[in-house]
N, C-alpha and C. Protein backbone atom coordinates (compact mmCIF):
# COMPACT_ATOMS: atom_id res chain seq x y z
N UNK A 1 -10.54 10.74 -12.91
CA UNK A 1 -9.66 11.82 -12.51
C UNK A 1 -9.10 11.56 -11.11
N UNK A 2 -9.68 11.31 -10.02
CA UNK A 2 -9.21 10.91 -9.32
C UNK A 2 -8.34 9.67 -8.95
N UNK A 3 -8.35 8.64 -9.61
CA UNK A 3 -7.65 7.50 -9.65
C UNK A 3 -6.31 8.02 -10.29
N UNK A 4 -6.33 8.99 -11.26
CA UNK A 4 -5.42 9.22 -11.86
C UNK A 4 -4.69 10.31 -11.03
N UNK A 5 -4.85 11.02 -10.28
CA UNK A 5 -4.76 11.94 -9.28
C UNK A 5 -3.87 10.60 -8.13
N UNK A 6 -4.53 10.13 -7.54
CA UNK A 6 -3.63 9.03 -6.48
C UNK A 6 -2.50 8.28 -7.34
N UNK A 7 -2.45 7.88 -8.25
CA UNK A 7 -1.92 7.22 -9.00
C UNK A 7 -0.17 8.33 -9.08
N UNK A 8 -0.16 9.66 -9.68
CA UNK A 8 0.27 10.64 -9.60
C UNK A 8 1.05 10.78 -8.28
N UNK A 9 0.18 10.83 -7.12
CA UNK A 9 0.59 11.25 -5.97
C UNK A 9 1.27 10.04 -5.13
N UNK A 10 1.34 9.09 -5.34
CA UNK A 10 1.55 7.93 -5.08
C UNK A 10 3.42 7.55 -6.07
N UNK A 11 3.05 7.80 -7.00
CA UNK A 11 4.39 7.95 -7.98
C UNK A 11 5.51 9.45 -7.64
N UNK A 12 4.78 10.47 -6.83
CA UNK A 12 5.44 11.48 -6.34
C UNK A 12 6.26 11.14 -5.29
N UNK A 13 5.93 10.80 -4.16
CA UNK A 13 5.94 10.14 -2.95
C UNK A 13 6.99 9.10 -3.34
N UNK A 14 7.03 7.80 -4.07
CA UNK A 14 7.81 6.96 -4.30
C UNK A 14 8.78 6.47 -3.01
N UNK A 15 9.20 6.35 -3.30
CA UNK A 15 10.14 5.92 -1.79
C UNK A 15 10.63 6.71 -0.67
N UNK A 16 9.86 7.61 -0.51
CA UNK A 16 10.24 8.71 0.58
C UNK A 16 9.09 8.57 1.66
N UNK A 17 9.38 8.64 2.70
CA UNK A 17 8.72 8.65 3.69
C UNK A 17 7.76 9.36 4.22
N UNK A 18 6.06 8.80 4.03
CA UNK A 18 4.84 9.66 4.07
C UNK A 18 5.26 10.84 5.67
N UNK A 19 5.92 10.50 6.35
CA UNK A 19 5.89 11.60 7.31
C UNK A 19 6.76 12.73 6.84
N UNK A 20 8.12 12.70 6.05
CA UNK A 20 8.82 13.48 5.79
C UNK A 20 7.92 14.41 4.24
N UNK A 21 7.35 13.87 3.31
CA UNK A 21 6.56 14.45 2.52
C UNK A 21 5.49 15.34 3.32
N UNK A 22 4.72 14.74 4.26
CA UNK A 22 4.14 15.22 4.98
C UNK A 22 4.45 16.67 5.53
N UNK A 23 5.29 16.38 6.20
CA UNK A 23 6.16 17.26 6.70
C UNK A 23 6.72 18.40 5.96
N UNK A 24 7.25 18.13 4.32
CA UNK A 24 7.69 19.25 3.32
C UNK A 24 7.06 19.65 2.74
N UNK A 25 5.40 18.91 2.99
CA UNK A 25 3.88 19.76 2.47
C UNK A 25 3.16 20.77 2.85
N UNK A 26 3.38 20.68 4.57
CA UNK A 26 2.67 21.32 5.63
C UNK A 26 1.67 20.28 5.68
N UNK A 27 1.16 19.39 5.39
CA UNK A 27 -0.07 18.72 6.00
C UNK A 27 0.19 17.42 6.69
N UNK A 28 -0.48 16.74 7.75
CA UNK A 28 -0.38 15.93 8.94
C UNK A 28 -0.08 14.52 8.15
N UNK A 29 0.60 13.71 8.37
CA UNK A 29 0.94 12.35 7.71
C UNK A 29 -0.32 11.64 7.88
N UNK A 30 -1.15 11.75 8.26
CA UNK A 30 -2.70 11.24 8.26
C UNK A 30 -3.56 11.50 7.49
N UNK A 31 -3.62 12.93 7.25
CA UNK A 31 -3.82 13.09 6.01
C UNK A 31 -3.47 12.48 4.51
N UNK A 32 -2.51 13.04 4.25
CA UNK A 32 -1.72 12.30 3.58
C UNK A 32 -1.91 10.63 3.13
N UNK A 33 -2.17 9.52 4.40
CA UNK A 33 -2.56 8.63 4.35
C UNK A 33 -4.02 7.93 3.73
N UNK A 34 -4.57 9.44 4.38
CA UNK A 34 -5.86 9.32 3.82
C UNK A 34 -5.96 9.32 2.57
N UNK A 35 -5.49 10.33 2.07
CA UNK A 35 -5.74 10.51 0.55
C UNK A 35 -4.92 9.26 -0.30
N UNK A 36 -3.84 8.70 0.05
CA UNK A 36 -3.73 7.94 -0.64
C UNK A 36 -4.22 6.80 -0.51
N UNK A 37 -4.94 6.41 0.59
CA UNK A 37 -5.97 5.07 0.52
C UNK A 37 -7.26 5.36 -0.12
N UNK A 38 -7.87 6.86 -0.63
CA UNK A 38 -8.65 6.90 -0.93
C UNK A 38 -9.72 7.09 -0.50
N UNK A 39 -9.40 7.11 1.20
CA UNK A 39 -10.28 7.60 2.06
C UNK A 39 -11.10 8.86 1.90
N UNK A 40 -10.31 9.91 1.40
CA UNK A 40 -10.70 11.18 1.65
C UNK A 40 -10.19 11.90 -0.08
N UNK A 41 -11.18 12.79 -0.30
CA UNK A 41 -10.14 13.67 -1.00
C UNK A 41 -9.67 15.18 -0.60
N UNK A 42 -8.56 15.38 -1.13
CA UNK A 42 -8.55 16.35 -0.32
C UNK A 42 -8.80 17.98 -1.19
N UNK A 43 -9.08 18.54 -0.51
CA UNK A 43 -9.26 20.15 -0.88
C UNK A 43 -8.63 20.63 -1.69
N UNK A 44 -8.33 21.44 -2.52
CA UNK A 44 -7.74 22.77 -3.55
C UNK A 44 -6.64 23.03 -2.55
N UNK A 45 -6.96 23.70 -0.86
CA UNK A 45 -5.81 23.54 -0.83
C UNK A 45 -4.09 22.42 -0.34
N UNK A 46 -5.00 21.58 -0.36
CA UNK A 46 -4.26 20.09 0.37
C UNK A 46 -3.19 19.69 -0.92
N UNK A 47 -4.13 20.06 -2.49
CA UNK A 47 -3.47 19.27 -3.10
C UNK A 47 -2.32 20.52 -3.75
N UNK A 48 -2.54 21.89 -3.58
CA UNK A 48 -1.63 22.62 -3.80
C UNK A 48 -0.55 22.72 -2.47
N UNK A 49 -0.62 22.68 -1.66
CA UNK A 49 0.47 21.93 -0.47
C UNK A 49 1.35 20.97 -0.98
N UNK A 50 0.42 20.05 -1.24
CA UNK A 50 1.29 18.37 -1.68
C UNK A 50 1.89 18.46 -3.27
N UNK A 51 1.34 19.23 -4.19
CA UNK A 51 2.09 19.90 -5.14
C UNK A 51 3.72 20.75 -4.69
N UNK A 52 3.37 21.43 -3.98
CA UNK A 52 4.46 22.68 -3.21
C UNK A 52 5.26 21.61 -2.68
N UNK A 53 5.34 20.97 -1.97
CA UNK A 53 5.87 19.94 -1.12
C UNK A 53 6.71 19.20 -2.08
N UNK A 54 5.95 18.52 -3.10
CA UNK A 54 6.59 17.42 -3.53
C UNK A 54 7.62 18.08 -5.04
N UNK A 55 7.38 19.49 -5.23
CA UNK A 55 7.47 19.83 -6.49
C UNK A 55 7.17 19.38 -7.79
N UNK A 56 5.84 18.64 -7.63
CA UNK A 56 5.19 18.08 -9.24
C UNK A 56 3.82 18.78 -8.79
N UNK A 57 3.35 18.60 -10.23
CA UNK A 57 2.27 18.65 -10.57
C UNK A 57 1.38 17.52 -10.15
N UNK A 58 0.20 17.44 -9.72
CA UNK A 58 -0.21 16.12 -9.40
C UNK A 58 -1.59 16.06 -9.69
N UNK A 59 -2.55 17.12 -10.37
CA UNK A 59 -3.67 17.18 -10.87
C UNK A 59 -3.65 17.12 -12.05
N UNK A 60 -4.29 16.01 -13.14
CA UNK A 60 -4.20 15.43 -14.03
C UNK A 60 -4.40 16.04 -15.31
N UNK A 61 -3.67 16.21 -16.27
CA UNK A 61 -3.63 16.96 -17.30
C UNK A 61 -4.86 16.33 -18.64
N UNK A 62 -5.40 17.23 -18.56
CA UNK A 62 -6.78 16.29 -19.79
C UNK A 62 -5.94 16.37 -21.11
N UNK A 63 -5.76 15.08 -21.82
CA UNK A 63 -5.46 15.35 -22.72
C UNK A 63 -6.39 14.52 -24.14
């Protein structure tokens, strides 16, 4: 779930610039960084930010 989660958020992001996503998320481009190296995961509310931000869905649909 999580691989599939970065994978997601990583394909959201696509060629736009982690500070400006950052920025249309509310959360710090460090963050951000984090989570997509895998450093960190982030919270319920980090990933509904970066949802809001990016306008996708980015928590993985069980199917």
């Amino acid at each position: 779930m999580a691989r599939r989660f970065a994978q997601n958020l990583r394909q959201a992001v696509g060629s736009r610039s982690i500070r400006s996503v950052a920025e249309a998320s509310g959360v710090t481009h460090t963050t951000l960084l984090s989570v997509l190296a895998g450093q960190v995961w982030p919270d319920l509310e980090t990933i509904a930010k970066l949802e809001r931000g990016l306008g996708v869905s980015l928590w993985p649909r069980h199917s």
